[in-house]
C-alpha atoms as a PDB file:
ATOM      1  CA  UNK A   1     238.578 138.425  85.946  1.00  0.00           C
ATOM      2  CA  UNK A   2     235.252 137.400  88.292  1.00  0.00           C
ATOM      3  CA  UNK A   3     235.205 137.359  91.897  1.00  0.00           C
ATOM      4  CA  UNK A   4     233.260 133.960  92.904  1.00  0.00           C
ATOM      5  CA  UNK A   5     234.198 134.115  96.937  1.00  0.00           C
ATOM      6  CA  UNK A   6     235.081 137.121  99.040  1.00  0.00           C
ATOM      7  CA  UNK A   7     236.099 136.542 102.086  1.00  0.00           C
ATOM      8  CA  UNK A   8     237.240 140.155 102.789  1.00  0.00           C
ATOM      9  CA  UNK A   9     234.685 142.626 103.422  1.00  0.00           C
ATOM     10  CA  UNK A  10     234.751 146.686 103.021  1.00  0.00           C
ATOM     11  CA  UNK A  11     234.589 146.849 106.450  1.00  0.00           C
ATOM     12  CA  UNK A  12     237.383 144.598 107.514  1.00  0.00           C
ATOM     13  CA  UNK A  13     239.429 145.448 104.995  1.00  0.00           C
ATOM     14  CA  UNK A  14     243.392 144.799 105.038  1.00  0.00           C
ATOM     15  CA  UNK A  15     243.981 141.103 104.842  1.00  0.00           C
ATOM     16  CA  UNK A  16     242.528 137.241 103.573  1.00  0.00           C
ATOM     17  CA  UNK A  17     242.223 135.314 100.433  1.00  0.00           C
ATOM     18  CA  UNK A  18     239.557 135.012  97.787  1.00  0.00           C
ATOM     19  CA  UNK A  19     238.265 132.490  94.795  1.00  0.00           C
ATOM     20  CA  UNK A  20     238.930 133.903  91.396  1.00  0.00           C
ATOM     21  CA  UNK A  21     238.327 132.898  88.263  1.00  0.00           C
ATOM     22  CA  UNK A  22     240.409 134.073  85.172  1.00  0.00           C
ATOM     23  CA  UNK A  23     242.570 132.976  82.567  1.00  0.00           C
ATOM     24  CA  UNK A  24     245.961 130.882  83.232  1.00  0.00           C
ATOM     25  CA  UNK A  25     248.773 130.333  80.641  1.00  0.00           C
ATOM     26  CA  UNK A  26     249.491 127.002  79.970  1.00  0.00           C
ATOM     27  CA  UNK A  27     252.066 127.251  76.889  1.00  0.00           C
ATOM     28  CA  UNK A  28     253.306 129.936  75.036  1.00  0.00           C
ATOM     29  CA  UNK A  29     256.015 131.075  72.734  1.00  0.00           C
ATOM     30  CA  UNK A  30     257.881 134.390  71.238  1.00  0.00           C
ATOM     31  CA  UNK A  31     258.627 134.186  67.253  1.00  0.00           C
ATOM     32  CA  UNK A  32     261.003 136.746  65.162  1.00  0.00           C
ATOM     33  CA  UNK A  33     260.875 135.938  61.615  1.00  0.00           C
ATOM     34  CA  UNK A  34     261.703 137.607  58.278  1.00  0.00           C
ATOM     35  CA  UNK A  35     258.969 136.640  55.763  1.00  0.00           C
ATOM     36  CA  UNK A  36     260.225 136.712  52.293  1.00  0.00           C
ATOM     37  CA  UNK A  37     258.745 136.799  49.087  1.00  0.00           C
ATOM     38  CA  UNK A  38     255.152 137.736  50.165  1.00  0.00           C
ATOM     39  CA  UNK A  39     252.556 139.102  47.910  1.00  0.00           C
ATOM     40  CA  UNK A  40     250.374 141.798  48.063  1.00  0.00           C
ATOM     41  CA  UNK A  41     247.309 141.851  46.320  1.00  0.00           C
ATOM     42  CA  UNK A  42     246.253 145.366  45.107  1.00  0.00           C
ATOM     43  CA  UNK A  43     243.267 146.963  43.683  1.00  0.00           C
ATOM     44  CA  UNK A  44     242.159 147.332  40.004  1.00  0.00           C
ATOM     45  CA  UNK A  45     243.423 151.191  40.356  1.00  0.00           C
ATOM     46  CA  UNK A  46     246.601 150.472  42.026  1.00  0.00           C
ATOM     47  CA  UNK A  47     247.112 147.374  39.780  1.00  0.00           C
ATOM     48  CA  UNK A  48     247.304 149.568  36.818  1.00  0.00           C
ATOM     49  CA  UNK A  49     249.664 151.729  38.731  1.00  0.00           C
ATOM     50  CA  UNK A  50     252.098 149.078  39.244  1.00  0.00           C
ATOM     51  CA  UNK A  51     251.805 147.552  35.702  1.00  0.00           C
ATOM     52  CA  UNK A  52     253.207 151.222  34.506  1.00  0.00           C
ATOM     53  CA  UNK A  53     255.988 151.386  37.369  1.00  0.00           C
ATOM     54  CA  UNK A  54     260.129 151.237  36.766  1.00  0.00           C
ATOM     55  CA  UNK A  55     260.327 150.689  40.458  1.00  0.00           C
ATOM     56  CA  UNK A  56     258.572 149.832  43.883  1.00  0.00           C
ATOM     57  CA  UNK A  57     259.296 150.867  47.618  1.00  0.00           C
ATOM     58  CA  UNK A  58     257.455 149.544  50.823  1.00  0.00           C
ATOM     59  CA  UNK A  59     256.719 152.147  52.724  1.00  0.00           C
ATOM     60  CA  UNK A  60     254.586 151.203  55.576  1.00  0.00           C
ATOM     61  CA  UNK A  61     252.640 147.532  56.689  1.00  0.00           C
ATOM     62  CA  UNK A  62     250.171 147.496  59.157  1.00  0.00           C
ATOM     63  CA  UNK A  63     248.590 144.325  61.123  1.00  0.00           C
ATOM     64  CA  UNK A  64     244.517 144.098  60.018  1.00  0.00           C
ATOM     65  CA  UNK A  65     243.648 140.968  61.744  1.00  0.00           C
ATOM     66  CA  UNK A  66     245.162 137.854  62.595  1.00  0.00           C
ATOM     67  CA  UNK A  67     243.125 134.639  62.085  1.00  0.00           C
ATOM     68  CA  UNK A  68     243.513 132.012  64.081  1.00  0.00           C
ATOM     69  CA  UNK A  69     242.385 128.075  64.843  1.00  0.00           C
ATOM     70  CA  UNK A  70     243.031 125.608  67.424  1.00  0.00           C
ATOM     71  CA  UNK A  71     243.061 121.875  66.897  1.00  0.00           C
ATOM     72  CA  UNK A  72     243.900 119.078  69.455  1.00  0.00           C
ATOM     73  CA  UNK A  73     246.955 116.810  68.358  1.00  0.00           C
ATOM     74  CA  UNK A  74     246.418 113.197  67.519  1.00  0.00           C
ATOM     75  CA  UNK A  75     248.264 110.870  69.833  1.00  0.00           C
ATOM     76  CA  UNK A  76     249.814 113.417  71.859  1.00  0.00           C
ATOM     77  CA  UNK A  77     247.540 114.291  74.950  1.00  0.00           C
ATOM     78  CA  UNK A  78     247.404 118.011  76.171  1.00  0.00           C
ATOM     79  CA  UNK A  79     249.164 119.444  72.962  1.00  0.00           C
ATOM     80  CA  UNK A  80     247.119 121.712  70.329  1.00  0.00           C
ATOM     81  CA  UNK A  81     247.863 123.231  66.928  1.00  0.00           C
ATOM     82  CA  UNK A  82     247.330 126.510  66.838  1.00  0.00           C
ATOM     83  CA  UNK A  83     246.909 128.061  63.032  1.00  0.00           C
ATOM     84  CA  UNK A  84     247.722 131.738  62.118  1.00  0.00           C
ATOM     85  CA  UNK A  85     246.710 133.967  59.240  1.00  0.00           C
ATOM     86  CA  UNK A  86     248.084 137.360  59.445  1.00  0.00           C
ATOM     87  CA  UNK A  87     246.300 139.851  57.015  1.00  0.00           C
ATOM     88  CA  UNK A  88     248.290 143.061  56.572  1.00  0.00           C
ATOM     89  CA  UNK A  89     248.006 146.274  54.813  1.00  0.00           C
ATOM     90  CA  UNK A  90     250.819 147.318  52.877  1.00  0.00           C
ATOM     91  CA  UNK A  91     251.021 150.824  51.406  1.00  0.00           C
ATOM     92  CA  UNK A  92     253.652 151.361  48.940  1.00  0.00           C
ATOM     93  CA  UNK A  93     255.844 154.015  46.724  1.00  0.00           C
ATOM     94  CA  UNK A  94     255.412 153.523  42.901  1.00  0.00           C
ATOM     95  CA  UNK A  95     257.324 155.294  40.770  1.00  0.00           C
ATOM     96  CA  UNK A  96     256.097 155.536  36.405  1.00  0.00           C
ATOM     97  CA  UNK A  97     258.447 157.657  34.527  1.00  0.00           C
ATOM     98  CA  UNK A  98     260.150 160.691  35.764  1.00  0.00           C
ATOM     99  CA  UNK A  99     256.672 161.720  37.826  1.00  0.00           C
ATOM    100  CA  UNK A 100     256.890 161.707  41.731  1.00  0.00           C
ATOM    101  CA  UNK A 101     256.395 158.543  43.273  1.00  0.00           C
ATOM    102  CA  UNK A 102     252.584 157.600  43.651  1.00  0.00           C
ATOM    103  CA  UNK A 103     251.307 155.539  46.737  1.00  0.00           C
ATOM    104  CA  UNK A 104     249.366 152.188  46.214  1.00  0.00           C
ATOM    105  CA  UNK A 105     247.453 149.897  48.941  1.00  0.00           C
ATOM    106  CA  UNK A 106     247.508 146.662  49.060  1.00  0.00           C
ATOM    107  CA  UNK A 107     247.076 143.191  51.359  1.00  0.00           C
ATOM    108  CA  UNK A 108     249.290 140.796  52.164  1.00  0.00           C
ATOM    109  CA  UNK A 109     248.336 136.902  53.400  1.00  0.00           C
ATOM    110  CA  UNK A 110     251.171 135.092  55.728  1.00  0.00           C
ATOM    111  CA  UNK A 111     249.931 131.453  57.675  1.00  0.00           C
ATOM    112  CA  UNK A 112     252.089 130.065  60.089  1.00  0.00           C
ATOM    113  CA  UNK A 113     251.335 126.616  62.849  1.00  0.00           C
ATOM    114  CA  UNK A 114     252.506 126.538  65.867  1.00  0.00           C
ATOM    115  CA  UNK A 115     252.081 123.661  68.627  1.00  0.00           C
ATOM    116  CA  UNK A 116     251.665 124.121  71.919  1.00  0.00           C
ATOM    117  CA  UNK A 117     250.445 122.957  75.091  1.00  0.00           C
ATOM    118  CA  UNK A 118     247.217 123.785  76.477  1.00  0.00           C
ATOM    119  CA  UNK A 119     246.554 120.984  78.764  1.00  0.00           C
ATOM    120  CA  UNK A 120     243.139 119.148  78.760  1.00  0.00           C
ATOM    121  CA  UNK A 121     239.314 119.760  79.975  1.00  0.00           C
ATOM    122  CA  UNK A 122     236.079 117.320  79.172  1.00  0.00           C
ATOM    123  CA  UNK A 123     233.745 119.943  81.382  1.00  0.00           C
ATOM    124  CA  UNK A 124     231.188 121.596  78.796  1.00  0.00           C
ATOM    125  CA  UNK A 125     230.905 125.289  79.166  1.00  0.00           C
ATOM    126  CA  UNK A 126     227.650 127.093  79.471  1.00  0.00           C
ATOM    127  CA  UNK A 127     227.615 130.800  80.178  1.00  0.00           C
ATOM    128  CA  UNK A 128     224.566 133.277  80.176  1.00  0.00           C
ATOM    129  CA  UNK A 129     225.780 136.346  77.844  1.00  0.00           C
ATOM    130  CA  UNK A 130     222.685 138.587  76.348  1.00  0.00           C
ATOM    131  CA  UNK A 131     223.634 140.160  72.912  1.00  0.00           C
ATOM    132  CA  UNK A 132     221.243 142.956  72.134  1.00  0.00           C
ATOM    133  CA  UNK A 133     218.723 142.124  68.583  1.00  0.00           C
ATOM    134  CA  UNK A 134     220.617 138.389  68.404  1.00  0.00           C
ATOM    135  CA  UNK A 135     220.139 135.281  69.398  1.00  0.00           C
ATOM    136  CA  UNK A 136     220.120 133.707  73.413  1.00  0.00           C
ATOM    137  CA  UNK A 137     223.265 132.500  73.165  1.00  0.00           C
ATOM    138  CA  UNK A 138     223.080 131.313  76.741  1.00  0.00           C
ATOM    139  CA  UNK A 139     221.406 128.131  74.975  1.00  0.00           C
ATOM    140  CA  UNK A 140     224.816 127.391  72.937  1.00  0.00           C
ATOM    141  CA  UNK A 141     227.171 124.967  73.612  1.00  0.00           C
ATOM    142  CA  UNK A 142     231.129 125.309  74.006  1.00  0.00           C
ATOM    143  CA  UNK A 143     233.946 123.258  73.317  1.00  0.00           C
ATOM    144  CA  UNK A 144     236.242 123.169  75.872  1.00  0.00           C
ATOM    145  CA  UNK A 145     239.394 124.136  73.791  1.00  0.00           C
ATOM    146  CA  UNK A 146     242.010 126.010  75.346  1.00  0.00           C
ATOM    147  CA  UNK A 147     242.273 129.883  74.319  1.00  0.00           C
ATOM    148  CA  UNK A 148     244.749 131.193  71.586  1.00  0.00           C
ATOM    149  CA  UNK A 149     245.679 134.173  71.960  1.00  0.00           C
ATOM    150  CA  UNK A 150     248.684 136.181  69.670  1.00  0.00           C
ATOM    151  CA  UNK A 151     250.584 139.220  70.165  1.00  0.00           C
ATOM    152  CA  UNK A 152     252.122 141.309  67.347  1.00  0.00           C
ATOM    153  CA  UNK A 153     253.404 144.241  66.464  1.00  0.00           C
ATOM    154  CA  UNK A 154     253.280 145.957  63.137  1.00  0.00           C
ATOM    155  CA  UNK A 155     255.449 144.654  60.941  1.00  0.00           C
ATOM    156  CA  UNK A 156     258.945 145.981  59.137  1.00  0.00           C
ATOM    157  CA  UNK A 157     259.199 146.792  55.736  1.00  0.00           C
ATOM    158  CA  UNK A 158     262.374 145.311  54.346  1.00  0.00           C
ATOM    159  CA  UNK A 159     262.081 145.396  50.806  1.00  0.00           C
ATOM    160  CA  UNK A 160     260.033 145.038  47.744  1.00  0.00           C
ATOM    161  CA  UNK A 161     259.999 144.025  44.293  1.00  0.00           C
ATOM    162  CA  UNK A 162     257.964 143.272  40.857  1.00  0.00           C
ATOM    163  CA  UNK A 163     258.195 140.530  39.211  1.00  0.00           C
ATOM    164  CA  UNK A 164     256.633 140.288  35.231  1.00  0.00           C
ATOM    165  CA  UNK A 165     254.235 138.192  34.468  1.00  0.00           C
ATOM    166  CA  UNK A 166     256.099 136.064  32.106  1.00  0.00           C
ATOM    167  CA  UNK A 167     258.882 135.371  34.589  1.00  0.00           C
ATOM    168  CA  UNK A 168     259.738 131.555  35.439  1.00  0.00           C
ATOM    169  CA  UNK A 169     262.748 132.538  37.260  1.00  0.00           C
ATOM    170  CA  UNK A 170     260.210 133.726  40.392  1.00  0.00           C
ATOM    171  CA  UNK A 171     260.061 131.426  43.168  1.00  0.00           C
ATOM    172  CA  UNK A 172     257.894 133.598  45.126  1.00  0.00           C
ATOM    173  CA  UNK A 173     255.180 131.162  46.452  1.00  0.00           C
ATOM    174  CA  UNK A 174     254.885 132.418  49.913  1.00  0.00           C
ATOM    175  CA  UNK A 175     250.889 131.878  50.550  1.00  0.00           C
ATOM    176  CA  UNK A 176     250.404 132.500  47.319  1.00  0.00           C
ATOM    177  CA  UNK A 177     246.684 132.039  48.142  1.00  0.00           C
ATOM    178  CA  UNK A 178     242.890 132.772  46.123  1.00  0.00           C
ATOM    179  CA  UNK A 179     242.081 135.867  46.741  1.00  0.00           C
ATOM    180  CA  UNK A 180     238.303 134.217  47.383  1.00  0.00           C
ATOM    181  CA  UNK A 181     239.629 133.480  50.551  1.00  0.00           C
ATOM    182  CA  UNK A 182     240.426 136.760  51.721  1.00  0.00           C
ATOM    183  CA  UNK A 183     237.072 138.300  54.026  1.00  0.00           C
ATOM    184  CA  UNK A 184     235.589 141.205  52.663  1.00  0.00           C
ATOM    185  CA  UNK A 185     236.120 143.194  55.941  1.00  0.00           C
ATOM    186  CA  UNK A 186     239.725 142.645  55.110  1.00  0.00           C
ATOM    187  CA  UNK A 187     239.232 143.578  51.864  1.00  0.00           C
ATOM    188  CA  UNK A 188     237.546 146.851  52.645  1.00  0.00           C
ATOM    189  CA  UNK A 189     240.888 148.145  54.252  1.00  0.00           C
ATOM    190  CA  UNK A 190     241.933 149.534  50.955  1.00  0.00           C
ATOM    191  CA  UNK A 191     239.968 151.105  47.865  1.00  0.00           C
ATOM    192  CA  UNK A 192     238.739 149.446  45.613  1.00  0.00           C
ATOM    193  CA  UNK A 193     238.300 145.170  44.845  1.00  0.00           C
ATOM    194  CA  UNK A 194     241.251 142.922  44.932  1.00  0.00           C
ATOM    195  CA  UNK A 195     242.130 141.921  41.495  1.00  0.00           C
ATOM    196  CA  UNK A 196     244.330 139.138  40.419  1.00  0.00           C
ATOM    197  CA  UNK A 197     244.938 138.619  36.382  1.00  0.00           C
ATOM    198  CA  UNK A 198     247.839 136.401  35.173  1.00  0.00           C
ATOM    199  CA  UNK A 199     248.919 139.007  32.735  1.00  0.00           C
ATOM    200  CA  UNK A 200     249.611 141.871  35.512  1.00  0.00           C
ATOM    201  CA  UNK A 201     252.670 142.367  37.077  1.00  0.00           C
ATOM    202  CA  UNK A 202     253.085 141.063  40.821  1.00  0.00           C
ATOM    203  CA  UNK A 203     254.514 142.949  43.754  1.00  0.00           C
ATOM    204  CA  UNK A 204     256.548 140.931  46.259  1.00  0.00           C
ATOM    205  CA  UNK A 205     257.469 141.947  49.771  1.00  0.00           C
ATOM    206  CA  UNK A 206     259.750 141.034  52.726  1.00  0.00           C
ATOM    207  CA  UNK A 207     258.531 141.558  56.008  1.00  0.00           C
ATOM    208  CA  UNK A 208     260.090 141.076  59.526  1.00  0.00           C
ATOM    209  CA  UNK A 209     257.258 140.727  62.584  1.00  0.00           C
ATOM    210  CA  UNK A 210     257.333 139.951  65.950  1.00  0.00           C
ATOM    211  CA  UNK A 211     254.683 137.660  67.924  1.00  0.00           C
ATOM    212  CA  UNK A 212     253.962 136.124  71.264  1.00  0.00           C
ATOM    213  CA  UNK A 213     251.197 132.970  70.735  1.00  0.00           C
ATOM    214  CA  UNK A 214     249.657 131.998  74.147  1.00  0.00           C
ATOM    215  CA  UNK A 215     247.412 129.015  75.213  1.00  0.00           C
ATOM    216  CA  UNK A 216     244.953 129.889  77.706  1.00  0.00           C
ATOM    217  CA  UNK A 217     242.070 128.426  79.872  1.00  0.00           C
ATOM    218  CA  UNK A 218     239.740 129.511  82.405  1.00  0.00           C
ATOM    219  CA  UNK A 219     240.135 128.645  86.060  1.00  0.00           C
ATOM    220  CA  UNK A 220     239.521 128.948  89.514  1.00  0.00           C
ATOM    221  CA  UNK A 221     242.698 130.033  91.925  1.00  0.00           C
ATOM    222  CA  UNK A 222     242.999 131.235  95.282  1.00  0.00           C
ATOM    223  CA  UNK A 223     245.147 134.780  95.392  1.00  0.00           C
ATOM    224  CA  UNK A 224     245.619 136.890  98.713  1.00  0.00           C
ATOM    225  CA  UNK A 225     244.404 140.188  98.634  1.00  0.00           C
ATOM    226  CA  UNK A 226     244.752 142.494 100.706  1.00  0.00           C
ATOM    227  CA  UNK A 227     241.766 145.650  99.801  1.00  0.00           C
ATOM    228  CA  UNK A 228     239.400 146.583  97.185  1.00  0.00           C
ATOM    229  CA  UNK A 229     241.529 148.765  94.721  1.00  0.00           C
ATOM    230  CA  UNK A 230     239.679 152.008  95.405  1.00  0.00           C
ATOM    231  CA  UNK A 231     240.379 154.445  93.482  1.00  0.00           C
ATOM    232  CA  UNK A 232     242.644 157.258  94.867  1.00  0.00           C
ATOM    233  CA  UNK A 233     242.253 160.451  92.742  1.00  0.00           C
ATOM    234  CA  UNK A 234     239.814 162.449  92.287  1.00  0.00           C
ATOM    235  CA  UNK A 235     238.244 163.131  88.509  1.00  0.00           C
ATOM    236  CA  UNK A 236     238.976 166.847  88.257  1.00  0.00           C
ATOM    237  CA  UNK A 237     238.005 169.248  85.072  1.00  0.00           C
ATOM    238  CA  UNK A 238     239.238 172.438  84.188  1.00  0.00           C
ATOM    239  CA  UNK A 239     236.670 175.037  82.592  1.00  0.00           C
ATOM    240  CA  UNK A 240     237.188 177.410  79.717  1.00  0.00           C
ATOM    241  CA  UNK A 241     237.678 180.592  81.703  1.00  0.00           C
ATOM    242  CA  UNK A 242     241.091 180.271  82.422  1.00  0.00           C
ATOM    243  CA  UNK A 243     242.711 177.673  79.574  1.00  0.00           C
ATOM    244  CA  UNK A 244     245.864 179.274  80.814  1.00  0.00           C
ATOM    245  CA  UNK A 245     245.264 177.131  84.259  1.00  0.00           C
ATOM    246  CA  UNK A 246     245.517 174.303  82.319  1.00  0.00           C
ATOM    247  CA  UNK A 247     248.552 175.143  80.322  1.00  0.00           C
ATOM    248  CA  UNK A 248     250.783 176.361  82.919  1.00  0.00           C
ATOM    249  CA  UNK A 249     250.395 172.347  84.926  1.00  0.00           C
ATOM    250  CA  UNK A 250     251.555 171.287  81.616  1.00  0.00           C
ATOM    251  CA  UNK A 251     255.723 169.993  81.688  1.00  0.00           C
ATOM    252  CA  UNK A 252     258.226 171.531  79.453  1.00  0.00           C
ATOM    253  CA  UNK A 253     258.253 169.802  76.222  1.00  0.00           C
ATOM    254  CA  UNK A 254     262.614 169.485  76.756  1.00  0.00           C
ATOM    255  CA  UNK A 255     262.312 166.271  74.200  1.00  0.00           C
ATOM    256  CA  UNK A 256     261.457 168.252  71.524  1.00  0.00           C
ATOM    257  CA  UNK A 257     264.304 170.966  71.132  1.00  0.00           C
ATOM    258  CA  UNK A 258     267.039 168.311  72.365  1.00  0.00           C
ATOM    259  CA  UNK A 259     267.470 165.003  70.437  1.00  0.00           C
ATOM    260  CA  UNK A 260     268.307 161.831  72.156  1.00  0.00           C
ATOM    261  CA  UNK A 261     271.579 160.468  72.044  1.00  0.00           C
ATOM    262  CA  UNK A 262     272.342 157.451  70.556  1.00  0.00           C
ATOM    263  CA  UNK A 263     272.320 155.222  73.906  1.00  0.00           C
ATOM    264  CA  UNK A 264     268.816 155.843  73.975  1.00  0.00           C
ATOM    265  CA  UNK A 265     268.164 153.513  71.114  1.00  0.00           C
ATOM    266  CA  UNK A 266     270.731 151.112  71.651  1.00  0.00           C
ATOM    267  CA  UNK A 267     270.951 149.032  74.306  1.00  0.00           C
ATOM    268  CA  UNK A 268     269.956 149.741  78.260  1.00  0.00           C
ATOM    269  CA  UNK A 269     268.420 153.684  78.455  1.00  0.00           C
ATOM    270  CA  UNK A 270     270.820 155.395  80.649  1.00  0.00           C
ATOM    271  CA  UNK A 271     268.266 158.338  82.438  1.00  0.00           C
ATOM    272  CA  UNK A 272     271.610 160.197  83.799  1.00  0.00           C
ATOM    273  CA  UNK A 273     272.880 161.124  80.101  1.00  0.00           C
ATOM    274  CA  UNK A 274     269.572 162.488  79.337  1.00  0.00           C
ATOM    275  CA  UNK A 275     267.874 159.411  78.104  1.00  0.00           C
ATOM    276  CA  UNK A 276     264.140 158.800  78.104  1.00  0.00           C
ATOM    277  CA  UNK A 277     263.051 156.192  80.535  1.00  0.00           C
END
C-alpha cells in the first residue's frame, strides 16, 4: 500500500484525507470440494514400498504451491479465467506384511478454472524495481491483467487406495497428468525422482480443501485518516541474569491440564463454559 498524497502532516495530526494506491477486489469466490480419485506420484524408493504393501493410509497432505494463470474471456468484456494447479505433498502409512507401517512421500497434481470478474484496463504498467545481480527490469513491459490471487488451507486426508496395474475396473483419471510437467522445485519436496512405470502399482487419494480465488487490480482511492500509526510500545528485552523475570510474566498454561469441552469445536465458542476464544 503507497502513499501518493498526504495531506495530513506530523504536526497537524488528527484529521483529513489522503491518495492511496493499493489493491481493490473486483470478483472473488469461496470453493469446498472433495477431490476424489487423485494420484500421487512417489519416488523410486517409496514406489517399491508400495508395490510390496497389503494396505495404504493417508496420513498427512500439505499445500506446496499453487499455480495459477489468468486469461481474458472471448466475447464477454471484464470477465477472466483464472487456472489453478495445486501441487501437494502427501505422506502416507504403508503397511508390507506383519512389519509396522512404513511412511512414503509423495505429490499429488489437482487443476481446477474458475471465471471471474476482474473488470478492464488498456493503461501499460511500468514500474522501477532493482533486483540485485539481474536484469533492469524497470525496462519491462506489463500486461495489464487483473491479479489472481488464491487462498487455501492444507488439505484433508479422506482416504486412500491402490489400485494394480492390470486393473480396468479403475476409473481414476483425476489429472492423471506427465510427470514431465511437474517443476523440479516441486519435485524436490520429497526424496528421491518421481517415477512412473505402467507395471507399478498406483496409489489413489481423496482429498477435501478449502479456497478463496480473488481478482485484483491496482488503484488509486481516497480514504480518511486520521494519524500516522505510530507505534505505541516500546521494544523491551530481558537479559540472562534473571530468566526467572521472564518466566514469572509468563500466564498459566490452564489449557493444558483441562481439555476443552465439546462446544468449543462445534459451533459458536461459548468463553463462559471455559471455551477458548
Amino acid at each position: 500500500m503507497t502513499g501518493t498524497n498526504n495531506s495530513v502532516s506530523p504536526s497537524e495530526g488528527r484529521s483529513g484525507s489522503t491518495c492511496i494506491q493499493t489493491r481493490k477486489v473486483y470478483g472473488s469466490c469461496k470453493d469446498k470440494e472433495c477431490i476424489e480419485d487423485l494420484r500421487v506420484y512417489l519416488s523410486g524408493c517409496s514406489q517399491e514400498i508400495v508395490n510390496d504393501a497389503i494396505s495404504i493410509k493417508c496420513r498427512k497432505a500439505e499445500i506446496i504451491w499453487v499455480y495459477s494463470d489468468v486469461e481474458p474471456v472471448q466475447f464477454n468484456r471484464g470477465y477472466y479465467t483464472v487456472d489453478l494447479r495445486f501441487f501437494f505433498k502427501i505422506t502416507l502409512d504403508v503397511t508390507c506384511g506383519a512389519s509396522r507401517p512404513k511412511q512414503v512421500e509423495g505429490i499429488a497434481v489437482y487443476e481446477k478454472k474458475v471465471i471471474l470478474f476482474g473488470s478492464e484496463g488498456n493503461a501499460k504498467i511500468f514500474q522501477s524495481k532493482y533486483r540485485f545481480d539481474e536484469g533492469d527490469i524497470q525496462l519491462w513491459q506489463k500486461n495489464n491483467l487483473p491479479i489472481a490471487q488464491v487462498e487455501v488451507v492444507d488439505p484433508i486426508c479422506l482416504g486412500a487406495k491402490i489400485v494394480e496395474p492390470n486393473d480396468k475396473s479403475c476409473c481414476c483419471c483425476c489429472c492423471n497428468c506427465d510427470i514431465s510437467s511437474i517443476p523440479s522445485g516441486i519435485c524436490s519436496a520429497i526424496d528421491g525422482c518421481v517415477v512412473d512405470n505402467e507395471t507399478d502399482k498406483k496409489v489413489f487419494i481423496t482429498l477435501g480443501i478449502f479456497t478463496i480465488v480473488r481478482l485484483e487490480r491496482e488503484v488509486q482511492i481516497l480514504i480518511p485518516v486520521i494519524d500516522f500509526c505510530i507505534p505505541e510500545c516500546e521494544c523491551t528485552t530481558t537479559g540472562d541474569s534473571n530468566p526467572c523475570e521472564l518466566f514469572n510474566k509468563l500466564h498459566f498454561p490452564v489449557e493444558e491440564f483441562f481439555p476443552p469441552e465439546r462446544d468449543c469445536f462445534t459451533g459458536e465458542p461459548d468463553v463462559r463454559n471455559g471455551c477458548c476464544q
